[in-house]
C-alpha atoms as a PDB file:
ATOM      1  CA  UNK A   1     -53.631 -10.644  23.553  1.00  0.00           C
ATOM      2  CA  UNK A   2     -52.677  -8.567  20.900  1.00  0.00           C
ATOM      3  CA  UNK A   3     -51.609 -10.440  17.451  1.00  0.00           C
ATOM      4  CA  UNK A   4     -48.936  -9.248  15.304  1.00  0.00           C
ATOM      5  CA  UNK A   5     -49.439 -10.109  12.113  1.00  0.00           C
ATOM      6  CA  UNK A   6     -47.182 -12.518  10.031  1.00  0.00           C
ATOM      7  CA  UNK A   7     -46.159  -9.998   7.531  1.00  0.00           C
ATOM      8  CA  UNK A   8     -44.622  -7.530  10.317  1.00  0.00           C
ATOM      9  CA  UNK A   9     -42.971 -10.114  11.988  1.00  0.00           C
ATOM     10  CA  UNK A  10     -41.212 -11.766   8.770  1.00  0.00           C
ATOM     11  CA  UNK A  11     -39.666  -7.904   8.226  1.00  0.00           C
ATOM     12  CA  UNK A  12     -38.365  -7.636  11.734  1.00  0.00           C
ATOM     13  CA  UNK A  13     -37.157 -10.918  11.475  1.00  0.00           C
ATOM     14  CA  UNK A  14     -35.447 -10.051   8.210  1.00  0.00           C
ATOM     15  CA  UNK A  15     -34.041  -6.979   9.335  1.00  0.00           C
ATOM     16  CA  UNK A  16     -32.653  -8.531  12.579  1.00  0.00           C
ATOM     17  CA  UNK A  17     -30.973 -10.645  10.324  1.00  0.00           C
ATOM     18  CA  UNK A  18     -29.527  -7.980   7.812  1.00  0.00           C
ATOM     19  CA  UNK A  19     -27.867  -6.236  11.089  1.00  0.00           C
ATOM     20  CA  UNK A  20     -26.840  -9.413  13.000  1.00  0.00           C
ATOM     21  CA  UNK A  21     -25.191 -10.602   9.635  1.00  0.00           C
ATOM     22  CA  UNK A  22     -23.809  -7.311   9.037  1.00  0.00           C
ATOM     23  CA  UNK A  23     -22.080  -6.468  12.311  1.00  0.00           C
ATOM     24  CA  UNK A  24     -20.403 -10.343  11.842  1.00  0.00           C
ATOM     25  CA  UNK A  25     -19.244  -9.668   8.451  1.00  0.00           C
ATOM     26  CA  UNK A  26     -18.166  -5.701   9.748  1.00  0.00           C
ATOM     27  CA  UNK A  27     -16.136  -6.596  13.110  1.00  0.00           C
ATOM     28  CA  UNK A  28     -15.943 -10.285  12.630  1.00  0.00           C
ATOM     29  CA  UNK A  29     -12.442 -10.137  10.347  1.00  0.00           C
ATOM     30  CA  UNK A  30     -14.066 -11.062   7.743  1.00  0.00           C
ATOM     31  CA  UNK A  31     -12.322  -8.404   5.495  1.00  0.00           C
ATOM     32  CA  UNK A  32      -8.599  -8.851   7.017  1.00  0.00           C
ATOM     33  CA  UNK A  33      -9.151 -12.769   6.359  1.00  0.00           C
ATOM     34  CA  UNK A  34     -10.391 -12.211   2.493  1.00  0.00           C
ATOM     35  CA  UNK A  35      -7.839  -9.392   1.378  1.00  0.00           C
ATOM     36  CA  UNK A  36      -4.515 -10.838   3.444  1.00  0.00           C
ATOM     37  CA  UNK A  37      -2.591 -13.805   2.669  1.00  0.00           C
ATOM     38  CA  UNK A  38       0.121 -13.331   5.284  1.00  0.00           C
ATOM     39  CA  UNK A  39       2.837 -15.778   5.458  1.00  0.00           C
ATOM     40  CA  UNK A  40       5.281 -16.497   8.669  1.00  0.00           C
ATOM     41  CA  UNK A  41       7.943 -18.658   7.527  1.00  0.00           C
ATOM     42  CA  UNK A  42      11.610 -17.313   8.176  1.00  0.00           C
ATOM     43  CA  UNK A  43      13.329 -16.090   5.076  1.00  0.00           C
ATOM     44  CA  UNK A  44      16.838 -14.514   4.477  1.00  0.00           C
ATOM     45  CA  UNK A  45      17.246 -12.858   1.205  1.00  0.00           C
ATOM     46  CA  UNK A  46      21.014 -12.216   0.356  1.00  0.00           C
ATOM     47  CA  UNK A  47      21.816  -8.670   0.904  1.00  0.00           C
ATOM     48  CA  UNK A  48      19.351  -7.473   3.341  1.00  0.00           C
ATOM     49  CA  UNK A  49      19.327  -6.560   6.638  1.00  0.00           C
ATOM     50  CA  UNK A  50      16.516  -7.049   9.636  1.00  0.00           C
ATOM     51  CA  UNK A  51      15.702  -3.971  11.421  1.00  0.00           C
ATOM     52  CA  UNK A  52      12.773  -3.640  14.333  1.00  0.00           C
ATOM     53  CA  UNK A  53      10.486  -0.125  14.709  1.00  0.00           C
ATOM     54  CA  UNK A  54       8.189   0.518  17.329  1.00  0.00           C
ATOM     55  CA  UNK A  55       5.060   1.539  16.516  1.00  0.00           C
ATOM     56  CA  UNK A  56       3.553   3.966  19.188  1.00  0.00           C
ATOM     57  CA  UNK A  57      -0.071   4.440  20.158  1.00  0.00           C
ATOM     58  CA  UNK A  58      -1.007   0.606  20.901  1.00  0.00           C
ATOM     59  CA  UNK A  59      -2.026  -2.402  19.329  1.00  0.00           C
ATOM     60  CA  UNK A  60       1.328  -4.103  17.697  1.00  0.00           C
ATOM     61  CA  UNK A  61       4.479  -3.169  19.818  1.00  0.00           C
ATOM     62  CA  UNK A  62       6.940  -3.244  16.584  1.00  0.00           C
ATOM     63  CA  UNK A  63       7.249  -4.231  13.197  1.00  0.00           C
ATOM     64  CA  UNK A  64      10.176  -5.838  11.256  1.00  0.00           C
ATOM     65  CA  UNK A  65      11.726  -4.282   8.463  1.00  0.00           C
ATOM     66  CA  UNK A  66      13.963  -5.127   5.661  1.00  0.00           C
ATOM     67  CA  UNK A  67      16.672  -2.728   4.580  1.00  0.00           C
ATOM     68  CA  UNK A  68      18.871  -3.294   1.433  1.00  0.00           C
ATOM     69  CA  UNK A  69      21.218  -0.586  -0.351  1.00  0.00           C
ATOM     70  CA  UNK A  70      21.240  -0.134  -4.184  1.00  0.00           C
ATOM     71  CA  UNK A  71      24.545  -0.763  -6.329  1.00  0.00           C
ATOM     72  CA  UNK A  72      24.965   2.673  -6.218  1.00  0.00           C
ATOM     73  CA  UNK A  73      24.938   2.537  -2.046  1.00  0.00           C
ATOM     74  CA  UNK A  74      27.159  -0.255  -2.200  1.00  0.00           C
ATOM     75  CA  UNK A  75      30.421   1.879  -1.444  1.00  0.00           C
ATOM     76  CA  UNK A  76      29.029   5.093  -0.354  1.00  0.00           C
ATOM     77  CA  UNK A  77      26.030   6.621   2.007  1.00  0.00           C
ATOM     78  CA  UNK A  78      23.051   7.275   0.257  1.00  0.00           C
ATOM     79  CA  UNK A  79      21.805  10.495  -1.107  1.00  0.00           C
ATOM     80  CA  UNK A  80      18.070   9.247  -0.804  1.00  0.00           C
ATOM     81  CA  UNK A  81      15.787   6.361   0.746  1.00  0.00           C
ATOM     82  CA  UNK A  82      13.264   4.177  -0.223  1.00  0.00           C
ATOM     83  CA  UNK A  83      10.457   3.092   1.637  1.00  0.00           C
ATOM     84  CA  UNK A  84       8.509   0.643   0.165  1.00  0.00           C
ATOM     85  CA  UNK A  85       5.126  -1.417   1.409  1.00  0.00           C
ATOM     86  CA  UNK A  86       4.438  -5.136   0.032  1.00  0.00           C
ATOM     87  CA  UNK A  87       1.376  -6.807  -1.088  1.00  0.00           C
ATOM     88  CA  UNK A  88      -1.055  -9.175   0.432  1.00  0.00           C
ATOM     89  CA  UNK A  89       0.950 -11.807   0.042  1.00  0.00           C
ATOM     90  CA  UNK A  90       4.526 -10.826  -0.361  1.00  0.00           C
ATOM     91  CA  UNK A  91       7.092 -10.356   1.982  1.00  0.00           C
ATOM     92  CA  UNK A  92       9.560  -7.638   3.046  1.00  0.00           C
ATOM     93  CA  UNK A  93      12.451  -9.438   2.655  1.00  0.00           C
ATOM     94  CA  UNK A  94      12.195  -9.868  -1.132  1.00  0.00           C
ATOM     95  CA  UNK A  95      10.753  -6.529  -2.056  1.00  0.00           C
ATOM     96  CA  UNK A  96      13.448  -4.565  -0.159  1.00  0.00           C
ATOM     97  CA  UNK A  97      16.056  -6.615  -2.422  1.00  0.00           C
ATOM     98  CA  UNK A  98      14.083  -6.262  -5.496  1.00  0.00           C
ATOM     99  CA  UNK A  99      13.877  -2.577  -5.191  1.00  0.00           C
ATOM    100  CA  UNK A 100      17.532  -1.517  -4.363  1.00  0.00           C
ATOM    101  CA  UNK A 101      18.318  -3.589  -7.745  1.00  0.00           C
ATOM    102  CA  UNK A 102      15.640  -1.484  -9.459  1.00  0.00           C
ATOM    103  CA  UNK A 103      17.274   1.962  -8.290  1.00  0.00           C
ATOM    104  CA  UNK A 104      20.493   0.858  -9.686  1.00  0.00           C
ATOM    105  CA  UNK A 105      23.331   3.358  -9.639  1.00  0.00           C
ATOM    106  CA  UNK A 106      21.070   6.011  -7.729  1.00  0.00           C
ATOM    107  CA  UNK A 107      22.380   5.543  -4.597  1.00  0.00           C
ATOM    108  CA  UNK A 108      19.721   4.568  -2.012  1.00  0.00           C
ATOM    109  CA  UNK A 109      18.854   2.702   0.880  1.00  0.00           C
ATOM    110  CA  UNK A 110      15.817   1.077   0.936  1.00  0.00           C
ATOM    111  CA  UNK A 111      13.368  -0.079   3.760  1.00  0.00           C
ATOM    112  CA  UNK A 112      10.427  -2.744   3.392  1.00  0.00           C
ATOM    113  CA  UNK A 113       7.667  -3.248   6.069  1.00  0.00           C
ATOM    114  CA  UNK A 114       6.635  -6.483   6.996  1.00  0.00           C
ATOM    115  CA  UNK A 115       2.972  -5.271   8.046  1.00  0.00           C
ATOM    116  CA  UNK A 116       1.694  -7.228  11.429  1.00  0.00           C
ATOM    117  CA  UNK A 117       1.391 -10.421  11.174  1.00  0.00           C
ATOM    118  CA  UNK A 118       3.964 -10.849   8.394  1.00  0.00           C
ATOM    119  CA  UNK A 119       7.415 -12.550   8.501  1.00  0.00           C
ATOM    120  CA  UNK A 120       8.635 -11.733  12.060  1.00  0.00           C
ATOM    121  CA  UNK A 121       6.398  -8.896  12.732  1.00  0.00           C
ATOM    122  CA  UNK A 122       4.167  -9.747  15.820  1.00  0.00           C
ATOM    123  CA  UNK A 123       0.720  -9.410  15.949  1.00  0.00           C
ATOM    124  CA  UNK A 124      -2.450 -10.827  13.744  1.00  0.00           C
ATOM    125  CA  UNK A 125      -2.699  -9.758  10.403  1.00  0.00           C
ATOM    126  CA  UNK A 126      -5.124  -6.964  10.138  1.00  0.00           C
ATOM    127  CA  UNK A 127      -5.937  -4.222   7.900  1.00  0.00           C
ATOM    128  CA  UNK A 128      -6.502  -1.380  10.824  1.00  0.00           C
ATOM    129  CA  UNK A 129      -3.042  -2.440  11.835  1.00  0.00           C
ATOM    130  CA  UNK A 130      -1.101  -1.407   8.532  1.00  0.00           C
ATOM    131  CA  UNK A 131      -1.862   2.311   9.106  1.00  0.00           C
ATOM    132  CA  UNK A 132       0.349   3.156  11.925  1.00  0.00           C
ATOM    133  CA  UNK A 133       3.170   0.557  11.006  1.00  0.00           C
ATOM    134  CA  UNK A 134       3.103   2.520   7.687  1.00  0.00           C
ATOM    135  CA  UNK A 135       3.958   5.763   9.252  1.00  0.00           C
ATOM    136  CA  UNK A 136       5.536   4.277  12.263  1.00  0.00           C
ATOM    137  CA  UNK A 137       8.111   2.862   9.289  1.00  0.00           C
ATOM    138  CA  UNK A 138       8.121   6.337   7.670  1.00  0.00           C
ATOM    139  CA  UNK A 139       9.065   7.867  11.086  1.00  0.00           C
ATOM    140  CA  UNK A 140      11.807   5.851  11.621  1.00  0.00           C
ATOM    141  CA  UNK A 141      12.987   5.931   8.297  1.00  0.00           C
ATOM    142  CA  UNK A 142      13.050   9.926   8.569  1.00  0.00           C
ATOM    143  CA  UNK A 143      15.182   9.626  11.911  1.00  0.00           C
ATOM    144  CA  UNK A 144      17.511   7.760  10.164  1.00  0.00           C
ATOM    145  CA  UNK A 145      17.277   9.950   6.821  1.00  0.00           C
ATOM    146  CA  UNK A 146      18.342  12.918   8.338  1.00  0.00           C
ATOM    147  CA  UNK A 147      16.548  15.216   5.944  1.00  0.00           C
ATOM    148  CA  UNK A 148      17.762  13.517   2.947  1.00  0.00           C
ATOM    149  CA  UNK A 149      15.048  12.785   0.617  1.00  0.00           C
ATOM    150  CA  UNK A 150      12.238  10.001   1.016  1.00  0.00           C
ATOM    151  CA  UNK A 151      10.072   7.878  -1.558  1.00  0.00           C
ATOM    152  CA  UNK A 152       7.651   5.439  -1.119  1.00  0.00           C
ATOM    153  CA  UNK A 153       6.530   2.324  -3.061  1.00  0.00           C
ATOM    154  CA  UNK A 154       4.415  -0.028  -3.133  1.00  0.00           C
ATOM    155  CA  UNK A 155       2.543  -2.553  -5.127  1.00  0.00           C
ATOM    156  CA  UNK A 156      -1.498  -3.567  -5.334  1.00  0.00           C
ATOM    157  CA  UNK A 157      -2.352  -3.451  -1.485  1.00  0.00           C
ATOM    158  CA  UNK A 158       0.904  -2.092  -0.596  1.00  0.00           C
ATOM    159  CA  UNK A 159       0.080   1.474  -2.935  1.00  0.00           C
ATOM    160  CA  UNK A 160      -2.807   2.342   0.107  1.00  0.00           C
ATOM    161  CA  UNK A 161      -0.214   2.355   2.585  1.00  0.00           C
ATOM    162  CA  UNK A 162       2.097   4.044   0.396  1.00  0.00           C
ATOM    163  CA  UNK A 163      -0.377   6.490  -0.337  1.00  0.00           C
ATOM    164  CA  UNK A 164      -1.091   7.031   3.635  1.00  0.00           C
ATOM    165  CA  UNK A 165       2.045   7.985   3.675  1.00  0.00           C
ATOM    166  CA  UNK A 166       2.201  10.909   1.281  1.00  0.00           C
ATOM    167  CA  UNK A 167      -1.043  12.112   1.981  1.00  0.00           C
ATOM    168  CA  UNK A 168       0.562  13.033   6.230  1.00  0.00           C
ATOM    169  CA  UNK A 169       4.119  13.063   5.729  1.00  0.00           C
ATOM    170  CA  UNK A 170       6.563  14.519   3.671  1.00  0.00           C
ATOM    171  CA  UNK A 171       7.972  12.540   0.467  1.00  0.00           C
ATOM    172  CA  UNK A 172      10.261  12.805  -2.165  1.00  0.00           C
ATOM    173  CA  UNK A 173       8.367  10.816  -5.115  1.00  0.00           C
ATOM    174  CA  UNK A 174       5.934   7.894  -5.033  1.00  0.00           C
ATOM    175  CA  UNK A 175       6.330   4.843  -6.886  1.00  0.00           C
ATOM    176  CA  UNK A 176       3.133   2.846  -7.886  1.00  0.00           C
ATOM    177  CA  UNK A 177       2.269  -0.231  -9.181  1.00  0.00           C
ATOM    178  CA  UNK A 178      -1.227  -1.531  -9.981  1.00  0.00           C
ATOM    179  CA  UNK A 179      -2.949   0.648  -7.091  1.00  0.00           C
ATOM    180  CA  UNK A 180      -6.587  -0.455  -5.848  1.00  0.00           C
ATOM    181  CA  UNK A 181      -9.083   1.517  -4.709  1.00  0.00           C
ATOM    182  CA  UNK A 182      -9.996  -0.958  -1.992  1.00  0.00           C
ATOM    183  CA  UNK A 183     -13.366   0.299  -1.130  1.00  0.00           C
ATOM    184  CA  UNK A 184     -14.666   1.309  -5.050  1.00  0.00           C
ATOM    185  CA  UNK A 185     -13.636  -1.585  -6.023  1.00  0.00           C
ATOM    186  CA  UNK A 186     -15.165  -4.186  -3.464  1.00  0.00           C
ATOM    187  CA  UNK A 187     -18.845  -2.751  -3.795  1.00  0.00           C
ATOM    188  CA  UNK A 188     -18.866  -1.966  -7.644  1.00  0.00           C
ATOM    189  CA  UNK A 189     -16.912  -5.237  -8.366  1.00  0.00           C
ATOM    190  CA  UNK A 190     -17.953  -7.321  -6.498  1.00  0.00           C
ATOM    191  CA  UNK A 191     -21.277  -6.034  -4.921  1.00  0.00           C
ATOM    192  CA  UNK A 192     -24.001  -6.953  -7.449  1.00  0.00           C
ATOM    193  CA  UNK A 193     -23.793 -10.424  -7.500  1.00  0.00           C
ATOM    194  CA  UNK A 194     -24.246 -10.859  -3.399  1.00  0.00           C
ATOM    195  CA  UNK A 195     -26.865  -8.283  -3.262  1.00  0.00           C
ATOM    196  CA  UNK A 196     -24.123  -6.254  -1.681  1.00  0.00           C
ATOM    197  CA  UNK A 197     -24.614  -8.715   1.601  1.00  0.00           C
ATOM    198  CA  UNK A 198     -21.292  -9.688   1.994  1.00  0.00           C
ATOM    199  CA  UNK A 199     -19.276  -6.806  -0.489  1.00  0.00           C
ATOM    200  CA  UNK A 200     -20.774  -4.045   2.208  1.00  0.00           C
ATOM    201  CA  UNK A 201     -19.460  -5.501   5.286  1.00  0.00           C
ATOM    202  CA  UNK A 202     -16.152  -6.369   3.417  1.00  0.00           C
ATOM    203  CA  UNK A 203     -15.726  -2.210   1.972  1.00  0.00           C
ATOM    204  CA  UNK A 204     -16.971  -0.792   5.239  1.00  0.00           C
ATOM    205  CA  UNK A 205     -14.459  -2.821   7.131  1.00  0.00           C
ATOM    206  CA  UNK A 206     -11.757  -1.706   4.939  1.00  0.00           C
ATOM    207  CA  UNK A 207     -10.043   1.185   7.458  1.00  0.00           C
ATOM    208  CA  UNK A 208     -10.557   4.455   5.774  1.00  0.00           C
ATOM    209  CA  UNK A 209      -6.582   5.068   6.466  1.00  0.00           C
ATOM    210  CA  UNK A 210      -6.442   3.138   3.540  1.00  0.00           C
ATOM    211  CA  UNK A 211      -9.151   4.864   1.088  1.00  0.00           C
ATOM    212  CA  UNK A 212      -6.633   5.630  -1.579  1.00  0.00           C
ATOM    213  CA  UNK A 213      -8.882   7.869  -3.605  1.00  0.00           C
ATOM    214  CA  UNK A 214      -8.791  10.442  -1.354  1.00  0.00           C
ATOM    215  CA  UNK A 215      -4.965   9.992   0.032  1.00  0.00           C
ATOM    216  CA  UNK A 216      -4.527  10.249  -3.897  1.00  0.00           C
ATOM    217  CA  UNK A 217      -6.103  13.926  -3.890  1.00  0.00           C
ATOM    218  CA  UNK A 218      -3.898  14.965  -0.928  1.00  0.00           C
ATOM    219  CA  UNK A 219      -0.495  13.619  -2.251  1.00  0.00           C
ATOM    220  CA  UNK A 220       1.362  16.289  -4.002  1.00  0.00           C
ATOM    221  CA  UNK A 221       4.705  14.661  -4.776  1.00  0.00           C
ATOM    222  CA  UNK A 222       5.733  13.502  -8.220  1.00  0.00           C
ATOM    223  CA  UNK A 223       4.192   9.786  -8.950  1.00  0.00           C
ATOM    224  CA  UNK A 224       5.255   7.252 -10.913  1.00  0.00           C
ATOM    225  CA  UNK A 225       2.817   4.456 -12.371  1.00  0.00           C
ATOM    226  CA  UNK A 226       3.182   1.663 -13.479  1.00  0.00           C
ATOM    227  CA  UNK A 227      -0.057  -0.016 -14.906  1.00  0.00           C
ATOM    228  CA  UNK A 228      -1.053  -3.266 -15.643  1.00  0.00           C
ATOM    229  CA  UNK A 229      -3.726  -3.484 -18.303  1.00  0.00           C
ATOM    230  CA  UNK A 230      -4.715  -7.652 -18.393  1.00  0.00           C
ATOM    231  CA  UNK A 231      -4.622  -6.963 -14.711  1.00  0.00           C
ATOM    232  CA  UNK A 232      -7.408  -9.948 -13.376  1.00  0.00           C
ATOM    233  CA  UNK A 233      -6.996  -8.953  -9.958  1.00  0.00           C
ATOM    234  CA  UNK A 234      -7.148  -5.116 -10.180  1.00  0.00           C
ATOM    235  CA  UNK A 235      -8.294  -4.448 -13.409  1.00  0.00           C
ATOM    236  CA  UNK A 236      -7.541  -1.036 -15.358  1.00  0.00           C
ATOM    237  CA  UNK A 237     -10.391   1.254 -14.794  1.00  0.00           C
ATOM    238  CA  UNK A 238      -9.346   0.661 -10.588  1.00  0.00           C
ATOM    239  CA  UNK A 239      -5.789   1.440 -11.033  1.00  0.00           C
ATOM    240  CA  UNK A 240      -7.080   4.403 -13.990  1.00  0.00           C
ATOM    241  CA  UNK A 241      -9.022   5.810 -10.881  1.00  0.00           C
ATOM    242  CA  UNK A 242      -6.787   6.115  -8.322  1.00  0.00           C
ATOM    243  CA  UNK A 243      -4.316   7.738 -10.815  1.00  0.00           C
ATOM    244  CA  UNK A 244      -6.836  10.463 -12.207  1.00  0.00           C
ATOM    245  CA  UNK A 245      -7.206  11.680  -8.475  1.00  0.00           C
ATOM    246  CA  UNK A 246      -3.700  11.486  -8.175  1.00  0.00           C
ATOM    247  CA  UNK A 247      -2.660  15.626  -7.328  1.00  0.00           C
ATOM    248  CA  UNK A 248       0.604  15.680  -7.595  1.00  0.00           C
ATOM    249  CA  UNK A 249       2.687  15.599 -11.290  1.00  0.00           C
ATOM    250  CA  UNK A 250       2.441  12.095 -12.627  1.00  0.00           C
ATOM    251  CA  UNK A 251       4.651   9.995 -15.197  1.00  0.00           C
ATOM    252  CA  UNK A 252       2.672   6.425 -16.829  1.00  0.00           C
ATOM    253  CA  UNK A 253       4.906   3.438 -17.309  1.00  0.00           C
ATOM    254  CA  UNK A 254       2.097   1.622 -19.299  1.00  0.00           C
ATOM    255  CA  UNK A 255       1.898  -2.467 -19.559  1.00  0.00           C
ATOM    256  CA  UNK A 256      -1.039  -2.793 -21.954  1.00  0.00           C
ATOM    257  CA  UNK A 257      -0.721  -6.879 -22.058  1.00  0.00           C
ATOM    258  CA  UNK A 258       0.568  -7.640 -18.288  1.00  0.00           C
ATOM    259  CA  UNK A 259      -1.375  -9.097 -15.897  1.00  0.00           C
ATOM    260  CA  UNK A 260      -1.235  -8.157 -11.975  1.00  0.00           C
ATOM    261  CA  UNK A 261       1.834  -9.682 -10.812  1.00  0.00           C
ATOM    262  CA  UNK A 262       4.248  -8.134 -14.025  1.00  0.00           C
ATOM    263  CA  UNK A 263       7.659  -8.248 -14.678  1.00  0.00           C
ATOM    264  CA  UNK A 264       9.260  -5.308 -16.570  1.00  0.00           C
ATOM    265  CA  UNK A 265      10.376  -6.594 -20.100  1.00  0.00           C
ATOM    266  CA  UNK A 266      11.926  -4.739 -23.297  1.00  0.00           C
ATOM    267  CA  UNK A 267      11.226  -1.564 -24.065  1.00  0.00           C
ATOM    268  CA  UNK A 268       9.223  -0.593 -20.514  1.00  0.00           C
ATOM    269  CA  UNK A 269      12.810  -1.499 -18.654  1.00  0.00           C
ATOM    270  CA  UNK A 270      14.057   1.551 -20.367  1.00  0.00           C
ATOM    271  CA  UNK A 271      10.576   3.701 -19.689  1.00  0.00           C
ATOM    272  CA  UNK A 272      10.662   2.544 -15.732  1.00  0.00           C
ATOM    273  CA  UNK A 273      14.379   3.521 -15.550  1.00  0.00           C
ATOM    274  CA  UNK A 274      13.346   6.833 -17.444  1.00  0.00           C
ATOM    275  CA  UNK A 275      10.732   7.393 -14.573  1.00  0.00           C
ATOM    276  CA  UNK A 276      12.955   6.514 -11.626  1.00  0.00           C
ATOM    277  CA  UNK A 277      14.964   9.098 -13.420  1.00  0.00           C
ATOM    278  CA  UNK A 278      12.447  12.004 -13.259  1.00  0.00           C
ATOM    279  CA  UNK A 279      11.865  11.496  -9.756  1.00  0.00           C
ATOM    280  CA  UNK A 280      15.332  11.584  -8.689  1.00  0.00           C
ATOM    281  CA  UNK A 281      15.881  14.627 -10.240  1.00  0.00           C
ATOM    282  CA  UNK A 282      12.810  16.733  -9.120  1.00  0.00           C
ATOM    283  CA  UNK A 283      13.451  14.949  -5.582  1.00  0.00           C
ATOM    284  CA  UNK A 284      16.904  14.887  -5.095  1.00  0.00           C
ATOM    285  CA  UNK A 285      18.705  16.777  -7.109  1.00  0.00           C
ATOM    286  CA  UNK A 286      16.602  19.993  -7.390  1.00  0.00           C
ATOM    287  CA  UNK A 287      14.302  19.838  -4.205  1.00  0.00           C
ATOM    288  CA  UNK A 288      15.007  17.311  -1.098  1.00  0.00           C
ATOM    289  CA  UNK A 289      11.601  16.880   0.062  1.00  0.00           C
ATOM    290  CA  UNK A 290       8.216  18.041  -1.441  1.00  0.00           C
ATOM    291  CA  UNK A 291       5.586  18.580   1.663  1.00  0.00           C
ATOM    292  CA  UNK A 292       3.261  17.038   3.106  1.00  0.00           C
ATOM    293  CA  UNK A 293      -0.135  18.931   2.911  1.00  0.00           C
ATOM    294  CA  UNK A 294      -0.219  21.872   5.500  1.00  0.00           C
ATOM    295  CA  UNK A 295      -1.468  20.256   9.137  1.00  0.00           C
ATOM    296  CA  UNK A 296       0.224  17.105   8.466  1.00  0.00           C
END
């Protein structure tokens, strides 16, 4: 009988490991349960209104979304719309009301997604679901629109979906707030001090739908920022590189001292307005819709 010796057998032992613990950590969830903090309690948030979208193709049958209309909606039909994507642990219902206040006397009508698994939206809560709800949303939104301008929004986790939405469909303006790089910034963050063991799985798992880097080279429209720079959770030189690959024109509304989750105070009130400004004028009043990249 042929011996093999102790050494080989410790490596194949090692590397059966390495793949057995990598495949767990790939397809096991593990990403969808360490980046999502969904939440399924019922809310009602005065001045909005439930809507429900299909979403085509599989997987989650709909997806629940929050409408609200600005001040400057409140007698009138809008001129634009708003469609805006939460973060990891927010919900639909408060962003959709939070954002028509922001737009103020522009008169819009905006929608917020409750991703799967989220408020009333059926289905777990998984990152390769937010994709198609994200342009599932966008599709309804432009039935509804009527070729009257779109934007999207969206803050830390909710900027990738925004951003798969400009980079294959046709948008006024984008609106930005602390945007991750989800994949950069698991490995190079927090790779080195797991060996890259459990960071790996985690990136690779991340759907590359949602690889804002590159959606950030193929979205042309105008882009607003809004960056945090105490940000703990996505800290500058993240959010610095998703905005340098930005294409399209961009305006900064820079918080130097605000952490991730920041409120607008003072002077940067008056620079947000400024942008929301910009955008409404180079997306509503002198061009409806700036398009999508050619084959979108």
């Amino acid at each position: 009988m042929r011996l093999i010796p102790r050494s080989r057998k410790r490596r194949a032992l090692i590397g059966a490991f390495l793949l057995a613990y990598t495949l767990l950590m790939a397809f096991g969830g593990c990403a969808d349960r360490l980046i999502l903090y969904p939440s399924t309690n019922p809310l009602q948030v005065r001045g909005t209104t439930r809507l429900e979208v299909p979403v085509p193709g599989g997987g989650v049958r709909s997806i629940e979304v929050w409408t609200a209309r600005s001040p400057g909606a409140a007698g009138a039909e809008p001129r634009a719309f708003v469609l805006e994507f939460i973060g990891n642990a927010s919900r639909g219902e408060y962003m959709a009301a939070a954002a028509a206040e922001d737009w103020g006397g522009r008169p819009v009508e905006v929608w917020s997604v409750n991703y799967p698994g989220y408020g009333g939206s059926p289905g777990p809560a998984r990152l390769a679901s937010i994709p198609p709800a994200a342009l599932a949303a966008y599709d309804a939104l432009r039935a509804r629109a009527g070729g009257r301008p779109i934007f999207v929004g969206g803050q830390s986790l909710g900027t990738a979906a925004a951003l798969h939405v400009a980079a294959n469909r046709p948008v006024a303006g984008t609106v930005l707030w602390s945007p991750p790089p989800l994949r950069n910034m698991i490995l190079t963050r927090f790779g080195w001090w797991n060996l890259w063991l459990l960071a790996g799985p985690v990136a690779m798992a991340v759907p590359s739908q949602l690889d804002s880097m590159r959606n950030a080279r193929e979205a042309s429209a105008p882009g607003l920022f809004v960056i945090t720079g105490r940000d703990t959770v996505v800290p500058l030189k993240y959010q610095t590189k998703v905005a340098d690959a930005y294409r399209g024109e961009k305006k900064y509304v820079r918080l130097p001292d605000s952490e991730h989750n920041a409120v607008l105070e003072g002077a940067s009130i008056a620079e947000y307005q400024a942008g929301l400004d910009w955008l409404w004028v180079l997306g509503v009043e002198k061009s409806p819709v700036t398009s999508a990249p050619a084959g979108n």
